[in-house]
PDB file of N, CA and C in Angstrom:
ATOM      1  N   UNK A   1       0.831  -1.178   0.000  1.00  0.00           N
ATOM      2  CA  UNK A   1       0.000   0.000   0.000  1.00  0.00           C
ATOM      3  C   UNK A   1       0.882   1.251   0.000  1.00  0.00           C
ATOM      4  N   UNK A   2       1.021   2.116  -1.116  1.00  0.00           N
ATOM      5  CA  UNK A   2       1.827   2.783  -1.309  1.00  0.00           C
ATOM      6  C   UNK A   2       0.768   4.510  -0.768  1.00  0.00           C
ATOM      7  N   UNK A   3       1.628   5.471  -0.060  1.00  0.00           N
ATOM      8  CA  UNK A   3       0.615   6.438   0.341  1.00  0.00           C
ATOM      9  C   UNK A   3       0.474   7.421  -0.566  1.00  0.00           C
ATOM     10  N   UNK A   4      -0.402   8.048  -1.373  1.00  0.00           N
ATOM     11  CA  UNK A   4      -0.942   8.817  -2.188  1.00  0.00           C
ATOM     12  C   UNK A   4      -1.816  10.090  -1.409  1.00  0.00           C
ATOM     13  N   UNK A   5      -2.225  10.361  -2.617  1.00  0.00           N
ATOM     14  CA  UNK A   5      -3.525  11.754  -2.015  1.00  0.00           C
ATOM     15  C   UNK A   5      -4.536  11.240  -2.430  1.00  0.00           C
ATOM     16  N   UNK A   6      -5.458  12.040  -1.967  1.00  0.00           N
ATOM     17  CA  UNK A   6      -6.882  11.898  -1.930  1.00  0.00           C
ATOM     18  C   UNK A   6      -7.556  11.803  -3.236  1.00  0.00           C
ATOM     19  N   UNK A   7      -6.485  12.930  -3.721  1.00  0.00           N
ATOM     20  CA  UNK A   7      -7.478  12.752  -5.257  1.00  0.00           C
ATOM     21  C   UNK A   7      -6.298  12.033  -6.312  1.00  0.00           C
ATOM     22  N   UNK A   8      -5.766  11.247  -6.094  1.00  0.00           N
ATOM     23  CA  UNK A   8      -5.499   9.923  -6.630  1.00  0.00           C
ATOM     24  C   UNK A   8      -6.580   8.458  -6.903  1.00  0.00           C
ATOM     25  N   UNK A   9      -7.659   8.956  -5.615  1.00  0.00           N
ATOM     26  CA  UNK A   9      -8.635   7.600  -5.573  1.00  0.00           C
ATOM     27  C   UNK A   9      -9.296   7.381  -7.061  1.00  0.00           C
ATOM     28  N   UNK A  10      -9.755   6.591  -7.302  1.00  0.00           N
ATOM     29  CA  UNK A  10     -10.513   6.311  -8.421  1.00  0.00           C
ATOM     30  C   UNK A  10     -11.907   5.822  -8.148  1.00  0.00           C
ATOM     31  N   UNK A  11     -12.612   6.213  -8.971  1.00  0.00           N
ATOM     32  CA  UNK A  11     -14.316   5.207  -8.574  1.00  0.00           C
ATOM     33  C   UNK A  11     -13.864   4.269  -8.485  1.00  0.00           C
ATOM     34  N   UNK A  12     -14.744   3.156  -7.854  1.00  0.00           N
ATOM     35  CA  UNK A  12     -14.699   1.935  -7.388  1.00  0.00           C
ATOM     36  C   UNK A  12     -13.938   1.659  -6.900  1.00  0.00           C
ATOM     37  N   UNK A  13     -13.096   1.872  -6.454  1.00  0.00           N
ATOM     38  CA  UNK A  13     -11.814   1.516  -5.324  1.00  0.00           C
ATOM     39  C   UNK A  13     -11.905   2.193  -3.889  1.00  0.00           C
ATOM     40  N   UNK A  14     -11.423   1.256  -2.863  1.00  0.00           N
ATOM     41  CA  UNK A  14     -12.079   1.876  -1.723  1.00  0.00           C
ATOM     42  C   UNK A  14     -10.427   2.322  -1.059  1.00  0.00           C
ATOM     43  N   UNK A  15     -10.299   2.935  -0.215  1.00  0.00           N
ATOM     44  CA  UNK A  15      -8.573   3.709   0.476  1.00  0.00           C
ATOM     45  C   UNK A  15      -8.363   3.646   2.048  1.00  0.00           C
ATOM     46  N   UNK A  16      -7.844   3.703   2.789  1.00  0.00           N
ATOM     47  CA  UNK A  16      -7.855   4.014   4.198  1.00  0.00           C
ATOM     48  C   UNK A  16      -6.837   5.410   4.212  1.00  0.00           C
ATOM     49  N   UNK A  17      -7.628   6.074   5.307  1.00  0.00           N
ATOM     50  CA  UNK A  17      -6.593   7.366   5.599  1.00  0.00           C
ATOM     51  C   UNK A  17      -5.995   7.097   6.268  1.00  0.00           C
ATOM     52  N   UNK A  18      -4.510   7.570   5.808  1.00  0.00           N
ATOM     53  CA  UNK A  18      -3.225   7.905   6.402  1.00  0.00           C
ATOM     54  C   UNK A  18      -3.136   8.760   7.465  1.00  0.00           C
ATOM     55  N   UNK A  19      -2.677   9.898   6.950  1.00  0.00           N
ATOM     56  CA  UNK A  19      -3.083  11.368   7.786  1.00  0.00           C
ATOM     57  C   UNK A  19      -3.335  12.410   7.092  1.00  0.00           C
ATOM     58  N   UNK A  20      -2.770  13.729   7.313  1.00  0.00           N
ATOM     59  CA  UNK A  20      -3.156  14.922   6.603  1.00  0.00           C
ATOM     60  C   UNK A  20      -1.656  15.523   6.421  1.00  0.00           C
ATOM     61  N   UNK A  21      -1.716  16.100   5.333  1.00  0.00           N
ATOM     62  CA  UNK A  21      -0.054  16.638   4.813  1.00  0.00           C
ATOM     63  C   UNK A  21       0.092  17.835   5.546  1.00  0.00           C
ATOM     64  N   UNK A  22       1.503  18.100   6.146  1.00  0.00           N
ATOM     65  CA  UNK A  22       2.106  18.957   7.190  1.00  0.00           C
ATOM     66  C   UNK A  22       2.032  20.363   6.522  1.00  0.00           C
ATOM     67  N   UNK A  23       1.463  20.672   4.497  1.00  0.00           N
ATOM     68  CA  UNK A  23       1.411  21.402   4.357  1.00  0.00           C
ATOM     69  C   UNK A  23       0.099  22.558   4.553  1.00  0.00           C
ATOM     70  N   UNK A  24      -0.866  21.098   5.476  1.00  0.00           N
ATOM     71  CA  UNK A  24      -2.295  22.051   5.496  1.00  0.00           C
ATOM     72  C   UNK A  24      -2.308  22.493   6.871  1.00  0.00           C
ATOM     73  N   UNK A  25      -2.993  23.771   6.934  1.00  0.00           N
ATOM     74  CA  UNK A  25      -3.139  25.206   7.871  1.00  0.00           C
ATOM     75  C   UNK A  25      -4.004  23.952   9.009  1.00  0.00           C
ATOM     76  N   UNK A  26      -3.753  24.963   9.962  1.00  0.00           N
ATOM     77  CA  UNK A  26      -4.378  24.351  11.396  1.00  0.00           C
ATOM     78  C   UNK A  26      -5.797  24.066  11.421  1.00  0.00           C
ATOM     79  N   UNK A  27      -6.620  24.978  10.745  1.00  0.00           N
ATOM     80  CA  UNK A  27      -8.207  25.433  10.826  1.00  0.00           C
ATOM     81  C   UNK A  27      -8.330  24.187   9.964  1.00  0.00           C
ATOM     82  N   UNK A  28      -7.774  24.047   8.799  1.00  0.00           N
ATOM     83  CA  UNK A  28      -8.405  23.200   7.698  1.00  0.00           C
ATOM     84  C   UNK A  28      -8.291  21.681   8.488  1.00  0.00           C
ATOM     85  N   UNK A  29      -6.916  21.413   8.965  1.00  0.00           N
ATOM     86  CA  UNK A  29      -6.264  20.085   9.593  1.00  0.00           C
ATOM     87  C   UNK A  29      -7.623  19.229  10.547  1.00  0.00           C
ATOM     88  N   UNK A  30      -7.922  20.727  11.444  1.00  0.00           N
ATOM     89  CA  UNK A  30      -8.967  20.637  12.619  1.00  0.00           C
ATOM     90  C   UNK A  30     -10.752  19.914  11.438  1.00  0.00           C
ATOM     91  N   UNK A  31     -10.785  21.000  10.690  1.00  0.00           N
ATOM     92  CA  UNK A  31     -12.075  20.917  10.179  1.00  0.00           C
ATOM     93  C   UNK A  31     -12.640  19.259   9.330  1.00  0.00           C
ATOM     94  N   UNK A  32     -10.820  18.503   8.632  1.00  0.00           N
ATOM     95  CA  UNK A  32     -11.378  17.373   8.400  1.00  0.00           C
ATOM     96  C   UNK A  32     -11.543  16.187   9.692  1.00  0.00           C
ATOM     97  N   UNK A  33     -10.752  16.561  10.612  1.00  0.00           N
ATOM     98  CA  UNK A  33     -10.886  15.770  11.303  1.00  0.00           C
ATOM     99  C   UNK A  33     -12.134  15.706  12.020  1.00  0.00           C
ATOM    100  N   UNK A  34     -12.768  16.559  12.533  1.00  0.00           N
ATOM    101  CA  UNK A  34     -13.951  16.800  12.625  1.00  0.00           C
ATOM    102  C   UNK A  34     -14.960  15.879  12.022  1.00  0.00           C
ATOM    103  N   UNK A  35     -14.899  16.436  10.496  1.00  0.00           N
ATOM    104  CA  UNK A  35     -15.731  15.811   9.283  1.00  0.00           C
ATOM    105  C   UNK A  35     -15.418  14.230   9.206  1.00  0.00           C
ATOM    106  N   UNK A  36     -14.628  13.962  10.217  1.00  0.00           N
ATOM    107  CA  UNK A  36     -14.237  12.151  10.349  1.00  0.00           C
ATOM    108  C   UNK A  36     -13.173  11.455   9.064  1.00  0.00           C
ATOM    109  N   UNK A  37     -11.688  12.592   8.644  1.00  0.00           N
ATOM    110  CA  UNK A  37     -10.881  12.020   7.410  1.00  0.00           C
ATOM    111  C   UNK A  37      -9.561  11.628   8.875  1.00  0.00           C
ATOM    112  N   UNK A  38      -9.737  10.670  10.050  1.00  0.00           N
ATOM    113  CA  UNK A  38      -9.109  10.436  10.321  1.00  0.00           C
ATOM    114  C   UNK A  38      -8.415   9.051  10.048  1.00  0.00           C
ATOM    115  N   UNK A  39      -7.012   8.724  10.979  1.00  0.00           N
ATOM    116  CA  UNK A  39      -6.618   7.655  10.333  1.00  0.00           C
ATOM    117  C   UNK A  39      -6.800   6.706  10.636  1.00  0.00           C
ATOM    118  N   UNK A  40      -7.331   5.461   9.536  1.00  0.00           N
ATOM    119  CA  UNK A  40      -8.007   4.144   9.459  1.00  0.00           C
ATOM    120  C   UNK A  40      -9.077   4.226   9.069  1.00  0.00           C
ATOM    121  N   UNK A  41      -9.505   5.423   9.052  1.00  0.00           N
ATOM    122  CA  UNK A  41     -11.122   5.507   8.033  1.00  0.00           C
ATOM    123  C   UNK A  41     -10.924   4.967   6.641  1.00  0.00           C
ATOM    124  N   UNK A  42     -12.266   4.361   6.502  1.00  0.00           N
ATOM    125  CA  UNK A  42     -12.445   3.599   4.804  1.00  0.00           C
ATOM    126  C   UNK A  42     -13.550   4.983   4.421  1.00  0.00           C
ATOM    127  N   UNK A  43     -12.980   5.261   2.912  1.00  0.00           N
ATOM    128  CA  UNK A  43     -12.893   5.996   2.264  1.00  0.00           C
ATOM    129  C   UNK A  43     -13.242   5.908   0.909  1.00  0.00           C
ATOM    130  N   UNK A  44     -14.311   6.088  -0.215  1.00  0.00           N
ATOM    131  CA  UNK A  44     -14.632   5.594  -1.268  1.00  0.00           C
ATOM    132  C   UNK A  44     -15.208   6.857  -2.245  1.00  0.00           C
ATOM    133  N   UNK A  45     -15.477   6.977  -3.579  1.00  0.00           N
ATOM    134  CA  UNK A  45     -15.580   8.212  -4.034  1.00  0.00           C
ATOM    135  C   UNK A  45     -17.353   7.333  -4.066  1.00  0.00           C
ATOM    136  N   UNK A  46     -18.153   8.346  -3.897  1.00  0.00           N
ATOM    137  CA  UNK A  46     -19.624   8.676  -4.133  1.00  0.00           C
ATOM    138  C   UNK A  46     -20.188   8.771  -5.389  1.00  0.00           C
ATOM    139  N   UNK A  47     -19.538   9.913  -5.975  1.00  0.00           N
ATOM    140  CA  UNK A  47     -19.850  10.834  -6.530  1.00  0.00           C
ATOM    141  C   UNK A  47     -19.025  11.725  -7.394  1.00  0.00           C
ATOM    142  N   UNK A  48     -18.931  11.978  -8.368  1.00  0.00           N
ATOM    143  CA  UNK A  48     -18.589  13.297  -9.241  1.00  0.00           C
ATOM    144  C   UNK A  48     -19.248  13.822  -9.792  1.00  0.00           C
ATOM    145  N   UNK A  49     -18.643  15.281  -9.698  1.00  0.00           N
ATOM    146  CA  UNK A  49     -19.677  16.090 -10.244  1.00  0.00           C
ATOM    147  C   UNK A  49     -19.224  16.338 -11.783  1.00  0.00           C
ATOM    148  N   UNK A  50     -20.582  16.734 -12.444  1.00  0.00           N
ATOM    149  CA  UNK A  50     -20.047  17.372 -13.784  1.00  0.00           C
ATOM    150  C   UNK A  50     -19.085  17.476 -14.623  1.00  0.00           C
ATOM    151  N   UNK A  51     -18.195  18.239 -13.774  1.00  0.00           N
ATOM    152  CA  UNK A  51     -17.065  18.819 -14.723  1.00  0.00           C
ATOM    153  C   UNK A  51     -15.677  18.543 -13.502  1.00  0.00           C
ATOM    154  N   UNK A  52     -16.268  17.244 -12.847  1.00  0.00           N
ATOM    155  CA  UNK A  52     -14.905  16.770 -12.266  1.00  0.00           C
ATOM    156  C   UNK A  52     -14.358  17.591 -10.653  1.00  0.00           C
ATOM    157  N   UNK A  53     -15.291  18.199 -10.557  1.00  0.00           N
ATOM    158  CA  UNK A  53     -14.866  18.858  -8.830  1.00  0.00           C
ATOM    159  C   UNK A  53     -16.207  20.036  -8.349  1.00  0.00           C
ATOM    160  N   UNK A  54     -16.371  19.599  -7.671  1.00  0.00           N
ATOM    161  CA  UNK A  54     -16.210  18.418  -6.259  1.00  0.00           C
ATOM    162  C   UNK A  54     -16.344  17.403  -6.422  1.00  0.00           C
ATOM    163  N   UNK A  55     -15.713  16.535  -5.323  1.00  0.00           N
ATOM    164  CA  UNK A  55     -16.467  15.228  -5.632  1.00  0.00           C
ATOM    165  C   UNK A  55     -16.702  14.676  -4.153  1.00  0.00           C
ATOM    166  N   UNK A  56     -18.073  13.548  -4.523  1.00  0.00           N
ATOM    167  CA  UNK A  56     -18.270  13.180  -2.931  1.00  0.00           C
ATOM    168  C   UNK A  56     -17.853  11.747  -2.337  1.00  0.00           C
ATOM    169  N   UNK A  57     -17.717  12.331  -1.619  1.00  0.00           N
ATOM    170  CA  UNK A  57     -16.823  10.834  -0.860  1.00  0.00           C
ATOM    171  C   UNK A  57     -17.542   9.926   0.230  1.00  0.00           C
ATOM    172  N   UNK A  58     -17.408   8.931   0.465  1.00  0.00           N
ATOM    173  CA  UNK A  58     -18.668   8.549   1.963  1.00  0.00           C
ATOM    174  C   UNK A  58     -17.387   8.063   2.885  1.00  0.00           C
ATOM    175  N   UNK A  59     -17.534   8.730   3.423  1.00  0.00           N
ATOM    176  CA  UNK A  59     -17.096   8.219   4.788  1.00  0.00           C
ATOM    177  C   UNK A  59     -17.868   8.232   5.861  1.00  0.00           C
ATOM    178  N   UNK A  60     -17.363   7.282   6.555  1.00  0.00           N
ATOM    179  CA  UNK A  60     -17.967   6.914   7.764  1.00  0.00           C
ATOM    180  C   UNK A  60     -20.057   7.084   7.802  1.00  0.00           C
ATOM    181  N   UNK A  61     -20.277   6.377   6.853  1.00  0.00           N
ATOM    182  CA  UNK A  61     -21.424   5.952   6.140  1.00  0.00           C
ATOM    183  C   UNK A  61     -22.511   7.613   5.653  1.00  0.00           C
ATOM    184  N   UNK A  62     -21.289   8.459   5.916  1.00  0.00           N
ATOM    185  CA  UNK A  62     -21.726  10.165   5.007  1.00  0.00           C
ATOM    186  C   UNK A  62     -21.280  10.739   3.946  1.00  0.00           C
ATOM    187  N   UNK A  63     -22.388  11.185   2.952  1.00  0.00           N
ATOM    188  CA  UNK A  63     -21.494  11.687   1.937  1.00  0.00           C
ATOM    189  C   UNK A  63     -20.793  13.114   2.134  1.00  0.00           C
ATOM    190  N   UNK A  64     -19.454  13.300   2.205  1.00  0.00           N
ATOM    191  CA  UNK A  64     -18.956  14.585   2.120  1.00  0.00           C
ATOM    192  C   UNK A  64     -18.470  14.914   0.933  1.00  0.00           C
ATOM    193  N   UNK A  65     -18.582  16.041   0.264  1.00  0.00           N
ATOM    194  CA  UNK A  65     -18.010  16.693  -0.785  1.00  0.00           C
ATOM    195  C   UNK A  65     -16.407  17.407  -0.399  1.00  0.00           C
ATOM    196  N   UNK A  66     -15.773  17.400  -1.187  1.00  0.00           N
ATOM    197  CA  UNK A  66     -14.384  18.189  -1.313  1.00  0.00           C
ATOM    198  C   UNK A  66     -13.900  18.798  -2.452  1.00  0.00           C
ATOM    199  N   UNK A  67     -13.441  19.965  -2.684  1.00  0.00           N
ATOM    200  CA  UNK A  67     -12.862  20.251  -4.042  1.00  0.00           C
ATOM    201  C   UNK A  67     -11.384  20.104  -4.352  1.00  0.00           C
ATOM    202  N   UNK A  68     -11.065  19.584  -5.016  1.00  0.00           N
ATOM    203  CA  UNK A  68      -9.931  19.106  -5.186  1.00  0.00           C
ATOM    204  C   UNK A  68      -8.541  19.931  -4.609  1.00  0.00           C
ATOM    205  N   UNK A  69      -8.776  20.606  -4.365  1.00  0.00           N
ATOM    206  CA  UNK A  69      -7.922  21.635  -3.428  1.00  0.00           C
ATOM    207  C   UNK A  69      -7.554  20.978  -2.232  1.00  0.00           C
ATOM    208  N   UNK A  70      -8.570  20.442  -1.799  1.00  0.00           N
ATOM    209  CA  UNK A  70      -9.042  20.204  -0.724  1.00  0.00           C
ATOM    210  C   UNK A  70      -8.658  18.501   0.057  1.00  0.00           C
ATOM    211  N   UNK A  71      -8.791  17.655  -1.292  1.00  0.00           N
ATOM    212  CA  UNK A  71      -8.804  16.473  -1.313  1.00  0.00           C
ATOM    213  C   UNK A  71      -7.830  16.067  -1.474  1.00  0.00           C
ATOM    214  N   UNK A  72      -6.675  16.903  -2.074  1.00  0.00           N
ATOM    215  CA  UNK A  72      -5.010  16.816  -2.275  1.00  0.00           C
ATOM    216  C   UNK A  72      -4.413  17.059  -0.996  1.00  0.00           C
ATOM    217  N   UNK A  73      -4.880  17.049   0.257  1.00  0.00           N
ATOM    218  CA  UNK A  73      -4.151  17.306   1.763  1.00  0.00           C
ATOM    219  C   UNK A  73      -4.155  16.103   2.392  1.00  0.00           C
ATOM    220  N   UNK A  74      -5.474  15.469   2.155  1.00  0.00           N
ATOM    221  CA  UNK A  74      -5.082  14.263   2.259  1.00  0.00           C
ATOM    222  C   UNK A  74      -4.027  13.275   1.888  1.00  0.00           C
ATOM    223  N   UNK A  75      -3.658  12.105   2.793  1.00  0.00           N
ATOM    224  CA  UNK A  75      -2.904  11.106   2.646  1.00  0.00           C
ATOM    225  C   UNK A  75      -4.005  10.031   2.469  1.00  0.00           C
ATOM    226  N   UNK A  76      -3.605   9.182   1.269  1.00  0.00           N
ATOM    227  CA  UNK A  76      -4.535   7.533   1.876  1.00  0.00           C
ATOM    228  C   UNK A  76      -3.513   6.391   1.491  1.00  0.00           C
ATOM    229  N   UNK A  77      -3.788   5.132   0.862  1.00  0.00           N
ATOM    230  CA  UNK A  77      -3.361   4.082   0.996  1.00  0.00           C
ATOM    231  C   UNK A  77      -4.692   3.464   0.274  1.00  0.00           C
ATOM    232  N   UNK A  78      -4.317   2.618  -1.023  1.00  0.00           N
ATOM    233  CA  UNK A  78      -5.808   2.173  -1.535  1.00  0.00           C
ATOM    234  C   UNK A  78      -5.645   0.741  -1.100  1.00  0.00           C
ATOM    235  N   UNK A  79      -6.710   0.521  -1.216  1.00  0.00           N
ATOM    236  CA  UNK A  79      -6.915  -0.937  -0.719  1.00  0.00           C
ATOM    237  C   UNK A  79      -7.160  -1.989  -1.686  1.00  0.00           C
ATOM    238  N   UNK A  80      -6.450  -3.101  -1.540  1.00  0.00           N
ATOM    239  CA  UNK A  80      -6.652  -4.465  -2.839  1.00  0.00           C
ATOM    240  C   UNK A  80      -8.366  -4.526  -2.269  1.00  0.00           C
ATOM    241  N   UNK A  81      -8.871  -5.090  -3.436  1.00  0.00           N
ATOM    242  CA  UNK A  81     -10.185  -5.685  -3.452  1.00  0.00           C
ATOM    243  C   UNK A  81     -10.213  -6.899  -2.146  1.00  0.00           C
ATOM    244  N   UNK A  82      -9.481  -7.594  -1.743  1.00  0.00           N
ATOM    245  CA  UNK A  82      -9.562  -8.547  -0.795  1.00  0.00           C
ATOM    246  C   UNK A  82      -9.890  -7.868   0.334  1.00  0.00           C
ATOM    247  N   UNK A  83      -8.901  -7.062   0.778  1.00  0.00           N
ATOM    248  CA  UNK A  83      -9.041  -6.138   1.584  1.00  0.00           C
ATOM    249  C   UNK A  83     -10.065  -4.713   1.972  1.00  0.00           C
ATOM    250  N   UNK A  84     -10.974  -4.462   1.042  1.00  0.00           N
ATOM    251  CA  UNK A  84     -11.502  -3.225   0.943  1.00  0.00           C
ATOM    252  C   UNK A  84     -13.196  -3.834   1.746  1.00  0.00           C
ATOM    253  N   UNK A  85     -13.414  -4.988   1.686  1.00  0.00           N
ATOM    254  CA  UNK A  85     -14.852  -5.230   2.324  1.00  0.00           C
ATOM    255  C   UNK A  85     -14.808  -5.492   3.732  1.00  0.00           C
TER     256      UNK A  85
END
């Protein structure tokens, strides 16, 4: 499991979070954790929109949206199909 960003995921593939990159601000760091992008969460894309951003993600059985700005602070780790259920 090699660690990537967030918006590396692909539909149908599910990820676990890593952590959050040392380059995101305190407020933002605080606000996903909050929103539940902590680490060991399973992580799956929902949703895209339109023209490719936002897109929604379910975690922790909610859909949250992110714009790719946003989704690049993330760390994950994708998961083999054996592993992802």
């Amino acid at each position: 499991m090699n660690p990537l960003k967030l918006t590396a995921l692909e539909k149908g593939k599910t990820a676990i979070i890593k952590g959050i990159t040392k380059e995101c601000d305190t407020v933002s760091r605080q606000r996903f954790l909050d929103l539940g992008f902590v680490s060991g969460a399973k992580i799956a894309i929902e949703n895209i929109s339109p023209l490719g951003d936002p897109i929604a993600y379910s975690i922790h059985q909610t859909q949250i949206c992110l714009r790719k700005i946003d989704a690049d602070k993330i760390i994950i780790a994708i998961l083999s199909p054996e592993t992802s259920k």
